[in-house]
Protein backbone atom coordinates (compact mmCIF):
# COMPACT_ATOMS: atom_id res chain seq x y z
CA UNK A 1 -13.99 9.60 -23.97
CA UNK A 2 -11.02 8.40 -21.50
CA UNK A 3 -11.28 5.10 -20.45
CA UNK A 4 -10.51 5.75 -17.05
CA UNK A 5 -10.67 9.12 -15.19
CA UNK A 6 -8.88 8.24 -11.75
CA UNK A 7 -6.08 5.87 -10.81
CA UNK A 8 -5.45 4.38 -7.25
CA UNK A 9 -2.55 3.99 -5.91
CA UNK A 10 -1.15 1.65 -3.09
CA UNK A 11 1.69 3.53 -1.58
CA UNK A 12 4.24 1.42 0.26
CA UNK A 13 5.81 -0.32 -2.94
CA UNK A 14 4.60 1.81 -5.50
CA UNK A 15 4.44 6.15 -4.74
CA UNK A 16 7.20 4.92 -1.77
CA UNK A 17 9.59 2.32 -0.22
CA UNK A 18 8.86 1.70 3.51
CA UNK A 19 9.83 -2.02 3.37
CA UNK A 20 12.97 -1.21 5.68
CA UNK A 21 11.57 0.74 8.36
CA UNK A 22 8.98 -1.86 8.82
CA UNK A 23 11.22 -4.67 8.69
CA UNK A 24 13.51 -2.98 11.26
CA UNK A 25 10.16 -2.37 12.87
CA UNK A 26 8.75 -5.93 13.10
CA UNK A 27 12.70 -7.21 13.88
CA UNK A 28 12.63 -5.08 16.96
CA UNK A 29 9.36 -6.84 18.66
CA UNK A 30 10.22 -10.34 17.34
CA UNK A 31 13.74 -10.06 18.37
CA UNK A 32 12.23 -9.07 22.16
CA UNK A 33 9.61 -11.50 22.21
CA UNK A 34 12.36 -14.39 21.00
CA UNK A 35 10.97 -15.14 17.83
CA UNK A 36 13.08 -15.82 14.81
CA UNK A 37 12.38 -12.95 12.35
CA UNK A 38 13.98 -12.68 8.46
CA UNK A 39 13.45 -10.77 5.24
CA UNK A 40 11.88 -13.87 4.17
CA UNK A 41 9.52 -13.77 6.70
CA UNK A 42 9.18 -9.85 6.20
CA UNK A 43 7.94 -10.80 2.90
CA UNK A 44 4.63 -12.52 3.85
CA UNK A 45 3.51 -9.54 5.56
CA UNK A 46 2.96 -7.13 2.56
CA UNK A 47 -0.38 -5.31 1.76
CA UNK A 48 -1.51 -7.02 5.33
CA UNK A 49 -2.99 -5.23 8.34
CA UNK A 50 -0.91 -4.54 11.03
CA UNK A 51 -2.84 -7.33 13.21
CA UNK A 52 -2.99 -10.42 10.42
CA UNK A 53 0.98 -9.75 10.30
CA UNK A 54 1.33 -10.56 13.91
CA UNK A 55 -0.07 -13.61 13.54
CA UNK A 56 2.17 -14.36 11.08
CA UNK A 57 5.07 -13.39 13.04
CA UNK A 58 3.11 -15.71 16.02
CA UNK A 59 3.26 -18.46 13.80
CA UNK A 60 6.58 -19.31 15.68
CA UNK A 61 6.08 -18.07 18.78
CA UNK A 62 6.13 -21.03 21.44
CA UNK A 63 3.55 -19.81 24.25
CA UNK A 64 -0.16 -18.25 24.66
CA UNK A 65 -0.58 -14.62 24.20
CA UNK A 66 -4.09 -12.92 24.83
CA UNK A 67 -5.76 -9.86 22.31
CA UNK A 68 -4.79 -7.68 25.10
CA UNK A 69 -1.19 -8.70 25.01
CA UNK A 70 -1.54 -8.59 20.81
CA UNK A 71 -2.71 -5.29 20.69
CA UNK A 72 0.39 -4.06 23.41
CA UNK A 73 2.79 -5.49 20.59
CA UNK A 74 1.02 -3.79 17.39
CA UNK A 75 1.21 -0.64 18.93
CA UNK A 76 4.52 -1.09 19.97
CA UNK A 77 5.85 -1.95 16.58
CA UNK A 78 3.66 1.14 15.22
CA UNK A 79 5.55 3.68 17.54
CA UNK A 80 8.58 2.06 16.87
CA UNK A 81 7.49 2.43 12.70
CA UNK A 82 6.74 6.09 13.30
CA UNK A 83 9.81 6.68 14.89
CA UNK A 84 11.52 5.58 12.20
CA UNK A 85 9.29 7.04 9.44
CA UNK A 86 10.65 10.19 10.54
CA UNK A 87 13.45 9.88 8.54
CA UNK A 88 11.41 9.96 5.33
CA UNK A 89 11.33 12.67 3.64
CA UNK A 90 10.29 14.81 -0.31
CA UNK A 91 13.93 13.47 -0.92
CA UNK A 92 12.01 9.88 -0.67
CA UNK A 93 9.65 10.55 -3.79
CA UNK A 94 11.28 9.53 -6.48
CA UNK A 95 11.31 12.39 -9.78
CA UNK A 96 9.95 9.92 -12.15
CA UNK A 97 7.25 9.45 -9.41
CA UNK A 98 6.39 12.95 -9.00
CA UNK A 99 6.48 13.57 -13.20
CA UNK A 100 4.05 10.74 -13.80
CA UNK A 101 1.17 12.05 -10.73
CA UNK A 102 1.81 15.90 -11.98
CA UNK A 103 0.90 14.80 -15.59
CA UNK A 104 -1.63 12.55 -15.07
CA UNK A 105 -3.38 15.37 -12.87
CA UNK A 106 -2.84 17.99 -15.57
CA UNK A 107 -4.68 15.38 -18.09
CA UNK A 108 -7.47 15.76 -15.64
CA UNK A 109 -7.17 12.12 -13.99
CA UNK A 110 -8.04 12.04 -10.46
CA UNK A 111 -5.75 10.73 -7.84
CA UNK A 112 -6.22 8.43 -4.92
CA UNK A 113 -4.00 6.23 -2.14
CA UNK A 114 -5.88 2.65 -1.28
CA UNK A 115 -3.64 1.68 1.11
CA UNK A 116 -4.30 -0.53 3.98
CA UNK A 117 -1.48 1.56 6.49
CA UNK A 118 -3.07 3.23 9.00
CA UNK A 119 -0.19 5.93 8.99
CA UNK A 120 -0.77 6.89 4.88
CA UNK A 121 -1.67 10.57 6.00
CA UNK A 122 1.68 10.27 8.09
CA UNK A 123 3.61 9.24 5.16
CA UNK A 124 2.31 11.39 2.70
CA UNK A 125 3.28 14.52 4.58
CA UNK A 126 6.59 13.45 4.98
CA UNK A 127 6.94 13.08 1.24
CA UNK A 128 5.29 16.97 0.61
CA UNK A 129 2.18 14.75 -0.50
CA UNK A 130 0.37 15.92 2.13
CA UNK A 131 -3.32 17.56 0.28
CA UNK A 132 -1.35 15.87 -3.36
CA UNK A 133 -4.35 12.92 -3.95
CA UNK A 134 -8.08 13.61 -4.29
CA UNK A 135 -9.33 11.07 -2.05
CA UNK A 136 -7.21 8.69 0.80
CA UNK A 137 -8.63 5.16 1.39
CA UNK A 138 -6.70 3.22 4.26
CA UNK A 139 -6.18 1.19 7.22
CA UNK A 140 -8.32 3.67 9.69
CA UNK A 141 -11.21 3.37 6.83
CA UNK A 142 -11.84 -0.42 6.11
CA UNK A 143 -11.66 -3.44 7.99
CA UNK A 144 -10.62 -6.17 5.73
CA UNK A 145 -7.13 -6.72 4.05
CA UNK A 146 -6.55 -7.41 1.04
CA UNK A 147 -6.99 -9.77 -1.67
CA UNK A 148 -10.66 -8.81 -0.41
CA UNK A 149 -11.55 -4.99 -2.43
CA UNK A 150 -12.50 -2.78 0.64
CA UNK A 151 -9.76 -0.37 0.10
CA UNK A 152 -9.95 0.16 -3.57
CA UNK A 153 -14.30 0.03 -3.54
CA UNK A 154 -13.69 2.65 -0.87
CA UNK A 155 -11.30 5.30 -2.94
CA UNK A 156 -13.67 4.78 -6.02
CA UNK A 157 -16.46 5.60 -3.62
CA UNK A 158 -14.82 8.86 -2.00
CA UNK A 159 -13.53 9.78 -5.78
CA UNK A 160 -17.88 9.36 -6.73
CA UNK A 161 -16.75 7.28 -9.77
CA UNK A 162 -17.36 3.97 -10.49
CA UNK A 163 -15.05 1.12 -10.17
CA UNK A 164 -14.48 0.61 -14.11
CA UNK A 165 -13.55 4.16 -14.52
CA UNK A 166 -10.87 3.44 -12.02
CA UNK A 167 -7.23 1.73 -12.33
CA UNK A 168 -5.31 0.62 -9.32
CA UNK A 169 -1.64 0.51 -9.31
CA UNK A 170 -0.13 -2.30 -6.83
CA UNK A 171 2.91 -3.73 -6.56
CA UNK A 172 1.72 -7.22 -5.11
CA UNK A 173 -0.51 -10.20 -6.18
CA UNK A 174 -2.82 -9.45 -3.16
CA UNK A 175 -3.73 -6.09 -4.61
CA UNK A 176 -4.21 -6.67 -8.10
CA UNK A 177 -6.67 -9.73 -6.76
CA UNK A 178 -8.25 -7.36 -4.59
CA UNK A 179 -8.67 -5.01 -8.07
CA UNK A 180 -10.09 -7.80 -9.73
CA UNK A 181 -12.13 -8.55 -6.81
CA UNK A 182 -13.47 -4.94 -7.07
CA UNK A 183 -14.00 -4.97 -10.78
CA UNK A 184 -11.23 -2.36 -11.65
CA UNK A 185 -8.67 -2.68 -14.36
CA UNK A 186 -4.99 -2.77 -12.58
CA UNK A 187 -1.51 -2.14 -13.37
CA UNK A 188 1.12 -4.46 -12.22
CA UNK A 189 4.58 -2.98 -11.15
CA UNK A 190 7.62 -4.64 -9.31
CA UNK A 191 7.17 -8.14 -7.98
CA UNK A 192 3.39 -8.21 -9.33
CA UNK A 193 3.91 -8.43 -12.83
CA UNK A 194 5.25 -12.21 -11.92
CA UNK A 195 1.31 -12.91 -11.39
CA UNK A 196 0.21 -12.58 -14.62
CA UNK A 197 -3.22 -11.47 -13.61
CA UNK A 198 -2.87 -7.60 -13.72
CA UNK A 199 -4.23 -5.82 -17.27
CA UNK A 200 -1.40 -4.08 -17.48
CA UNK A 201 2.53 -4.90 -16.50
CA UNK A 202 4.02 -2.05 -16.02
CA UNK A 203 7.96 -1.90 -16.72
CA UNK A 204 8.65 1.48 -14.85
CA UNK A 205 6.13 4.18 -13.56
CA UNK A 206 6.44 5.86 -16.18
CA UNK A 207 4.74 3.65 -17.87
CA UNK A 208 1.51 4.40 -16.61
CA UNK A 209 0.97 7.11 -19.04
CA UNK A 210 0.86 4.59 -21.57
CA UNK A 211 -1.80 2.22 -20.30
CA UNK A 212 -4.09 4.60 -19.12
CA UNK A 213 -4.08 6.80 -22.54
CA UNK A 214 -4.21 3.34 -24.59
């Protein structure tokens, strides 16, 4: 008997690397609306909605801006985002990536994206993921951010498993809160294995195998 039968994946840090096109992204509206803007900064805004990172950005912005006026911006750093997410493409998926999702699909593990960007379907076809994962949780599907579950409860809930039969894979503190939030085992890669909180740390992606055949 497996221990888990899926694993869900966050995808910007983890399948993929977007962090540059959205920094670019963000840069672009900051820079216009006068606000100082750094990597730093950039930082603070990972595994966050599109809207709770404006605020963020707003945090040193010196006058009044209305919902209206906040939406205007979001959608003008999405188009700007898209733009430049055009440039991704299957050369962007790594081959140690690729390996690690082909055999763990073989072994009969189901496959899932809990991802709180609204353009994962976007991404994924730019990668030749496009129909690749059983089920896609994201930011068009839930309406909170994490550390709170939604995303993850979701993906177990279109895979029709339950949430211990289910890792997640994140690359941030937020998510592997929102795991344990959600009652699902996690596996920490990249800047999250500083947390300490994740049940397993994953040293490469590859490494997967290994913790979910333990």
């Amino acid at each position: 008997m497996k221990k888990y039968n899926a694993v869900i994946f966050d995808l910007d840090g983890v399948i993929c690397h977007t962090d540059k096109y959205h920094y670019q992204a963000w840069k672009a509206v900051a820079d216009e609306l006068g606000i100082y803007f750094d990597e730093e900064i950039n930082n603070r805004l990972r595994g966050v909605s599109r809207m709770e990172s404006f605020e963020i950005i707003l945090e040193r912005y010196e006058g009044e801006m209305s919902e209206e006026e906040k939406e205007c911006w979001t959608t003008k750093k999405n188009d700007i985002y898209k733009e430049l997410l055009k440039n991704m493409s299957p050369a962007d998926l790594s081959a140690e990536v690729k390996e690690t999702l082909d055999n763990l699909r073989a072994n009969g593990y189901k496959l899932a994206i809990g991802s709180s960007s609204k353009n994962a379907r976007f991404i994924l076809g730019q990668l030749g993921l496009g129909e690749y994962f059983d089920a896609i949780s994201d930011g068009n599907n839930i309406s909170k951010s994490k550390p709170d579950p939604e995303v993850f409860v979701k993906a177990a809930e279109f895979l029709g498993l339950p949430a211990e039969k289910c890792m997640v894979v994140k690359d941030a503190e937020a998510g592997i809160n929102a795991a344990i939030a959600g009652h699902m085992d996690s596996g920490a890669i990249g800047d999250a294995t500083g947390c300490g909180k994740a049940t397993y740390n994953l040293t490469s992606f590859r490494d997967l195998w290994k913790a979910v055949e333990e």
